[in-house]
Structure formats: C-alpha cells, structure tokens
N, C-alpha and C. Protein backbone atom coordinates (compact mmCIF):
# COMPACT_ATOMS: atom_id res chain seq x y z
N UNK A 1 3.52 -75.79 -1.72
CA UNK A 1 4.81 -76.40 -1.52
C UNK A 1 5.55 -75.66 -0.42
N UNK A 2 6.39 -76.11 0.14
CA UNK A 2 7.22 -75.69 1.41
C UNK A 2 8.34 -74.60 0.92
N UNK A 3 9.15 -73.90 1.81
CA UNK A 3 10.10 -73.66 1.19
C UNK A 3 11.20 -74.01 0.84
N UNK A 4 11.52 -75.20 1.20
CA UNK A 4 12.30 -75.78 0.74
C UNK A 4 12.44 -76.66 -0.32
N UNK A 5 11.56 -77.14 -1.00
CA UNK A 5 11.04 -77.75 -2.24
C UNK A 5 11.66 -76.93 -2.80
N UNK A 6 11.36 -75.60 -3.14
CA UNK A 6 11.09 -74.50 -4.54
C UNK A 6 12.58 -74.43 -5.04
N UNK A 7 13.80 -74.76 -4.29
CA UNK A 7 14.99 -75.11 -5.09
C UNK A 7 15.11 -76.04 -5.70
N UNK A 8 14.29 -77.26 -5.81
CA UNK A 8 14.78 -78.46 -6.62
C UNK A 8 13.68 -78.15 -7.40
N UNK A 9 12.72 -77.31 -8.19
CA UNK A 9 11.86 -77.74 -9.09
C UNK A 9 12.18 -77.38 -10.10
N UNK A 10 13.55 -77.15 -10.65
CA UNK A 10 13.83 -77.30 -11.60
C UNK A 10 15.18 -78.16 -11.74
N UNK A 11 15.58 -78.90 -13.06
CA UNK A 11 16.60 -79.62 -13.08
C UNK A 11 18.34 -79.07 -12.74
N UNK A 12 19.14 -79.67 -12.54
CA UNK A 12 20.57 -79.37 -11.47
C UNK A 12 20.67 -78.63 -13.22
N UNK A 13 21.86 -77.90 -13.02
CA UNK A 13 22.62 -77.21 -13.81
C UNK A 13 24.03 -78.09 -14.13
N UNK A 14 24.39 -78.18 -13.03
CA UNK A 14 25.60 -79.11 -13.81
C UNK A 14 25.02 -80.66 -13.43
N UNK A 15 25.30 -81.07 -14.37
CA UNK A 15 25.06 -82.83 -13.86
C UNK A 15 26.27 -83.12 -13.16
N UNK A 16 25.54 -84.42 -12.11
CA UNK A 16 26.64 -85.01 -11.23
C UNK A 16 26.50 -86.52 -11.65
N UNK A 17 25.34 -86.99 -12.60
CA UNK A 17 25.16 -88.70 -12.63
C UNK A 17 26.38 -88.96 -14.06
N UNK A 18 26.14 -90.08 -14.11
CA UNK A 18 27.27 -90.88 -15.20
C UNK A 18 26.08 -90.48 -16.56
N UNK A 19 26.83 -89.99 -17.67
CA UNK A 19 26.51 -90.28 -18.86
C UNK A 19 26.30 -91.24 -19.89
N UNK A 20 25.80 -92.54 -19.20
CA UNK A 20 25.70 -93.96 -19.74
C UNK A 20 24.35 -93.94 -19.03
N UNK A 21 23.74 -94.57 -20.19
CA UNK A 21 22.56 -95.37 -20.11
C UNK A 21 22.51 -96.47 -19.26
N UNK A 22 21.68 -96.59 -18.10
CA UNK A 22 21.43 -97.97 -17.32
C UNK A 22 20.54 -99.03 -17.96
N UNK A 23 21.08 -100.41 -17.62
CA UNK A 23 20.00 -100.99 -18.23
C UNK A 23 18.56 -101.32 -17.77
N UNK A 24 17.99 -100.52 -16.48
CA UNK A 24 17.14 -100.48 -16.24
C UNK A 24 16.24 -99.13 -16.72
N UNK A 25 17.24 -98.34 -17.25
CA UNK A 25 16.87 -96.91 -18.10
C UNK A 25 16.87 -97.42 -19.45
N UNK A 26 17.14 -98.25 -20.04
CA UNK A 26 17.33 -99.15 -21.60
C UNK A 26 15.79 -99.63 -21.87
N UNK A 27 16.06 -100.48 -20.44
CA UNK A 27 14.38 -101.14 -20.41
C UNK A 27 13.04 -100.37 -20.36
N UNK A 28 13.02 -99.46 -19.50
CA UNK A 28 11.68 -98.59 -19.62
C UNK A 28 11.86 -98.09 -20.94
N UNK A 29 12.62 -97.58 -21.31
CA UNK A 29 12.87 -97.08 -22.87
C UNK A 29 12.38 -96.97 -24.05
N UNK A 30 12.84 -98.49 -23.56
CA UNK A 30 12.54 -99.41 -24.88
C UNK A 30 11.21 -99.34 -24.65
N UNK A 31 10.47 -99.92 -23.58
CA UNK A 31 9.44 -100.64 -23.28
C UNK A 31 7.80 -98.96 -23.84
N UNK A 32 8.37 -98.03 -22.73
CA UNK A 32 7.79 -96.92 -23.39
C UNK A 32 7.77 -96.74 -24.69
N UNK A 33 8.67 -96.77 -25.74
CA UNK A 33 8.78 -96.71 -27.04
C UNK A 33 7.70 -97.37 -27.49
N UNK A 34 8.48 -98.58 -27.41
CA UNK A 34 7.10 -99.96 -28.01
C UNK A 34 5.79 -99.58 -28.14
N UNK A 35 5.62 -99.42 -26.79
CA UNK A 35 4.00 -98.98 -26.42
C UNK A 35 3.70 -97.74 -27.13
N UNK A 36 4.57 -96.62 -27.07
CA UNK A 36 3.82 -95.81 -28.24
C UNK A 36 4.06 -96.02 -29.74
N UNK A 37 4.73 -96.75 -30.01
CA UNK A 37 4.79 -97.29 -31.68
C UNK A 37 3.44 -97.75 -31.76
N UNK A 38 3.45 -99.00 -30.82
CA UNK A 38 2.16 -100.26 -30.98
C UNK A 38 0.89 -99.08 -31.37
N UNK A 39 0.32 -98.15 -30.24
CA UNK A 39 -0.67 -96.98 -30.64
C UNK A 39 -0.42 -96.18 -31.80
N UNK A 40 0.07 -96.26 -32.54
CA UNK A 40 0.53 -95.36 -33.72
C UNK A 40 1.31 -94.50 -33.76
N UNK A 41 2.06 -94.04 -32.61
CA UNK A 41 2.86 -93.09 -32.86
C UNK A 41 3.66 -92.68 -34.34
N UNK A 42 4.25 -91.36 -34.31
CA UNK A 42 5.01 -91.50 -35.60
C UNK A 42 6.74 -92.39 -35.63
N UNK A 43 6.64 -92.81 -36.23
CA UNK A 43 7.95 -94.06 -36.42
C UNK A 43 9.09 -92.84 -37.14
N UNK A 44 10.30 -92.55 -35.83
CA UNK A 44 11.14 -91.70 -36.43
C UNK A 44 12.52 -92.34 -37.17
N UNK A 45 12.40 -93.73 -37.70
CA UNK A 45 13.59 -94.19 -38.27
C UNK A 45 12.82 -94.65 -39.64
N UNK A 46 13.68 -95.22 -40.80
CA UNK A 46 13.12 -96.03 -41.96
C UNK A 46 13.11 -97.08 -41.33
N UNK A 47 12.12 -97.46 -41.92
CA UNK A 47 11.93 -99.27 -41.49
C UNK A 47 12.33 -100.03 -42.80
N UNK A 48 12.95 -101.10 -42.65
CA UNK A 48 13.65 -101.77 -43.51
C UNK A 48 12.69 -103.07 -43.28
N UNK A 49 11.17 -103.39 -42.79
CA UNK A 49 10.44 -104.77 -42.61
C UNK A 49 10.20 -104.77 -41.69
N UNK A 50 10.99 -104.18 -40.86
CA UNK A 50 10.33 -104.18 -39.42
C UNK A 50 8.75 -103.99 -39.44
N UNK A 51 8.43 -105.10 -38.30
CA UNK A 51 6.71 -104.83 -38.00
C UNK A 51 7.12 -104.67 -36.58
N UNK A 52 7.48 -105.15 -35.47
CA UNK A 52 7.55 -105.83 -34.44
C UNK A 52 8.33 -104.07 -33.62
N UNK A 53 6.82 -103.80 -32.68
CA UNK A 53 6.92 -102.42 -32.06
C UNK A 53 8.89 -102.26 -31.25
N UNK A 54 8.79 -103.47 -30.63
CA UNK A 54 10.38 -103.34 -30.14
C UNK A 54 11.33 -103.42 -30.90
N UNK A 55 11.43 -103.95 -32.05
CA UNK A 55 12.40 -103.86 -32.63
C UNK A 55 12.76 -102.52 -33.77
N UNK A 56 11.35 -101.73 -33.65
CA UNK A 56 11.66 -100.47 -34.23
C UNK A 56 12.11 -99.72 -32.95
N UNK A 57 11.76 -99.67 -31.73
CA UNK A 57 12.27 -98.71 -30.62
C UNK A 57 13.75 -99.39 -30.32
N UNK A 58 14.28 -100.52 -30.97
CA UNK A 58 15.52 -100.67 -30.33
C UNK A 58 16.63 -99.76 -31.67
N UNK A 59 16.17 -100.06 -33.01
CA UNK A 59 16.36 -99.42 -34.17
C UNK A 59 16.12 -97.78 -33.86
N UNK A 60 15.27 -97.33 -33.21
CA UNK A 60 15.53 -96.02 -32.93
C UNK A 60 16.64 -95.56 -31.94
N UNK A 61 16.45 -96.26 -30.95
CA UNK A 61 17.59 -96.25 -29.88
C UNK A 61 18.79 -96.40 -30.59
N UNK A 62 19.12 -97.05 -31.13
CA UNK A 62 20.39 -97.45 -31.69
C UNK A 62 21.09 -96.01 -32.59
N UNK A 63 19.83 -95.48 -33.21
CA UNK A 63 20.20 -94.44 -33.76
C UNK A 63 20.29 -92.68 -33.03
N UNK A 64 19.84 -92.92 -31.85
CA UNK A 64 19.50 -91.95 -31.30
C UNK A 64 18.40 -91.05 -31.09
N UNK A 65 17.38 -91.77 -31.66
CA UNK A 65 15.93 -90.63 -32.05
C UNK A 65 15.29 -90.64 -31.48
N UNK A 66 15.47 -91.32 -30.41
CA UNK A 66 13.93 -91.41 -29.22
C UNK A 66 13.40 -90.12 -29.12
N UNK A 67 12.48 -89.17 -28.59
CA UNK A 67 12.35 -88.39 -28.60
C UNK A 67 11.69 -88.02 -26.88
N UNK A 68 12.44 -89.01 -25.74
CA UNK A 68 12.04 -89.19 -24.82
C UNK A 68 13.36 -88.73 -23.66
N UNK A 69 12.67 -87.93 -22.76
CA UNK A 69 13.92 -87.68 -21.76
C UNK A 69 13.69 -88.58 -20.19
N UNK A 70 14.82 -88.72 -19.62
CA UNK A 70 15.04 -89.22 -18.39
C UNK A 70 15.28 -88.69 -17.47
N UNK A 71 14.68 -88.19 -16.49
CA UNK A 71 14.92 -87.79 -15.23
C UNK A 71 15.66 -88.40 -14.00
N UNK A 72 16.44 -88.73 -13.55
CA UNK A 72 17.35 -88.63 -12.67
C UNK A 72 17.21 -88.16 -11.21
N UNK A 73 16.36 -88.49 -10.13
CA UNK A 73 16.71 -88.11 -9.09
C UNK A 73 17.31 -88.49 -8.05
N UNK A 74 18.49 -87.39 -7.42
CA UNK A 74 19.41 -87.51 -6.49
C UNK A 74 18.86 -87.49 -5.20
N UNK A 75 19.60 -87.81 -4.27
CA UNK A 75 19.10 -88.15 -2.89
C UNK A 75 18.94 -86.71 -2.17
N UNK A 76 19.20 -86.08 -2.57
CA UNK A 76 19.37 -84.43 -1.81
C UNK A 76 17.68 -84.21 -2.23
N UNK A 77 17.13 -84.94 -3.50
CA UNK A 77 15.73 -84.61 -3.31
C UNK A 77 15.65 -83.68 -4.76
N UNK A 78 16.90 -83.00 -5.52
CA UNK A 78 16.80 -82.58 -7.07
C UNK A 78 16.80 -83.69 -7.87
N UNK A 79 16.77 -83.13 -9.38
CA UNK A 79 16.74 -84.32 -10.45
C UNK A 79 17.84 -83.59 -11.63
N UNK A 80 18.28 -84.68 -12.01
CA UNK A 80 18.99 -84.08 -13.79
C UNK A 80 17.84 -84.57 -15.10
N UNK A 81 17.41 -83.59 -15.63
CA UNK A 81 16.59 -84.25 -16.89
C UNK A 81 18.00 -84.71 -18.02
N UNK A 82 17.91 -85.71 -19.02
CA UNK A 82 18.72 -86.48 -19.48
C UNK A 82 17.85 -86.79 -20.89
N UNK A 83 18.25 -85.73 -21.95
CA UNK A 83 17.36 -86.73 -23.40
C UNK A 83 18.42 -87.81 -23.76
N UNK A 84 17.44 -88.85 -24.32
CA UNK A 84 17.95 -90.23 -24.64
C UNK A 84 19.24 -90.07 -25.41
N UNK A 85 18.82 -89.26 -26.46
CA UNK A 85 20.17 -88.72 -27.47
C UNK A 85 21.57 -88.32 -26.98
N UNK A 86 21.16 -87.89 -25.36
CA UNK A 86 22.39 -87.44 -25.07
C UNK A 86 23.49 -88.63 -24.16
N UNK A 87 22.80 -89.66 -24.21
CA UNK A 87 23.44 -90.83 -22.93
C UNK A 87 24.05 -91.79 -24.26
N UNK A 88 25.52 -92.45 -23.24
CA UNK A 88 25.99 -93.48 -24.23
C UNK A 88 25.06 -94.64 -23.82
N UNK A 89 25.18 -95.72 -24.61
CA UNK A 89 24.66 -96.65 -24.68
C UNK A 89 25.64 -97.78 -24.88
N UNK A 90 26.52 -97.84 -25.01
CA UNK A 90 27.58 -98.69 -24.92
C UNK A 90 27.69 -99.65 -24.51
C-alpha cells in the first residue's frame, strides 16, 4: 500500500454521515439477512409463525438485532463503520 492509504485503514473517529438508515442501506440489509436466515443462520428474534426469511430479517430489524455493520465511505477515500443497532430507522 502507498503512503497515503495507511491513514484511512481504519474507521474515522468521529462520524461525519447522518445517523439514519438509507433505504438503499435498509435494502441490502434486509436482503443480506434473508439470505443468511434462508442458509440457516441462527434466528436472533422469537418467531411468532414466521417462515418467510424476510419477514424474520425485517422483525429483526425492527428490533434492532441484526448483527451486521455498515461501512460508509467518504469521498476523501476513509470510511465510518456503522452497526445496524446503532442507525435510526425511522
């Protein structure tokens, strides 16, 4: 790597992005979720009947449990890592 890389390889210290969930950050989300439910993953909410892989990852989302983070990169070429738990969803 160059020397100039070796400052962004780790995440910013203070965040500068919005603390809301995008809905194009909703969608991979979700969509990632699904896909590891569908393979068996472990299911971190009660299921109340749910079968249907998205509608347990939207039921997790809803509750906060994803156990998945979001990365964020800014144009300067750093990133903010972002766990799901911590973004509104509003």
């Amino acid at each position: 790597m160059g020397a100039g890389r070796e400052k962004f390889d780790k995440p910013n210290e203070v965040r500068v992005t919005t603390p809301y969930l995008t809905k194009y950050e909703r969608a991979r989300i979700l969509g990632t979720r699904a896909l590891q439910i569908s393979m068996n993953a472990p299911i971190l909410v009660p299921l109340e009947g749910e079968t249907d892989p998205l509608e347990i990852a939207i039921k997790e989302l809803s509750q906060r449990k994803i156990p998945l983070i979001i990365r964020r990169y800014l144009p300067d070429g750093s990133f903010e890592d972002w766990s799901v738990s911590e973004l509104k969803t509003d």
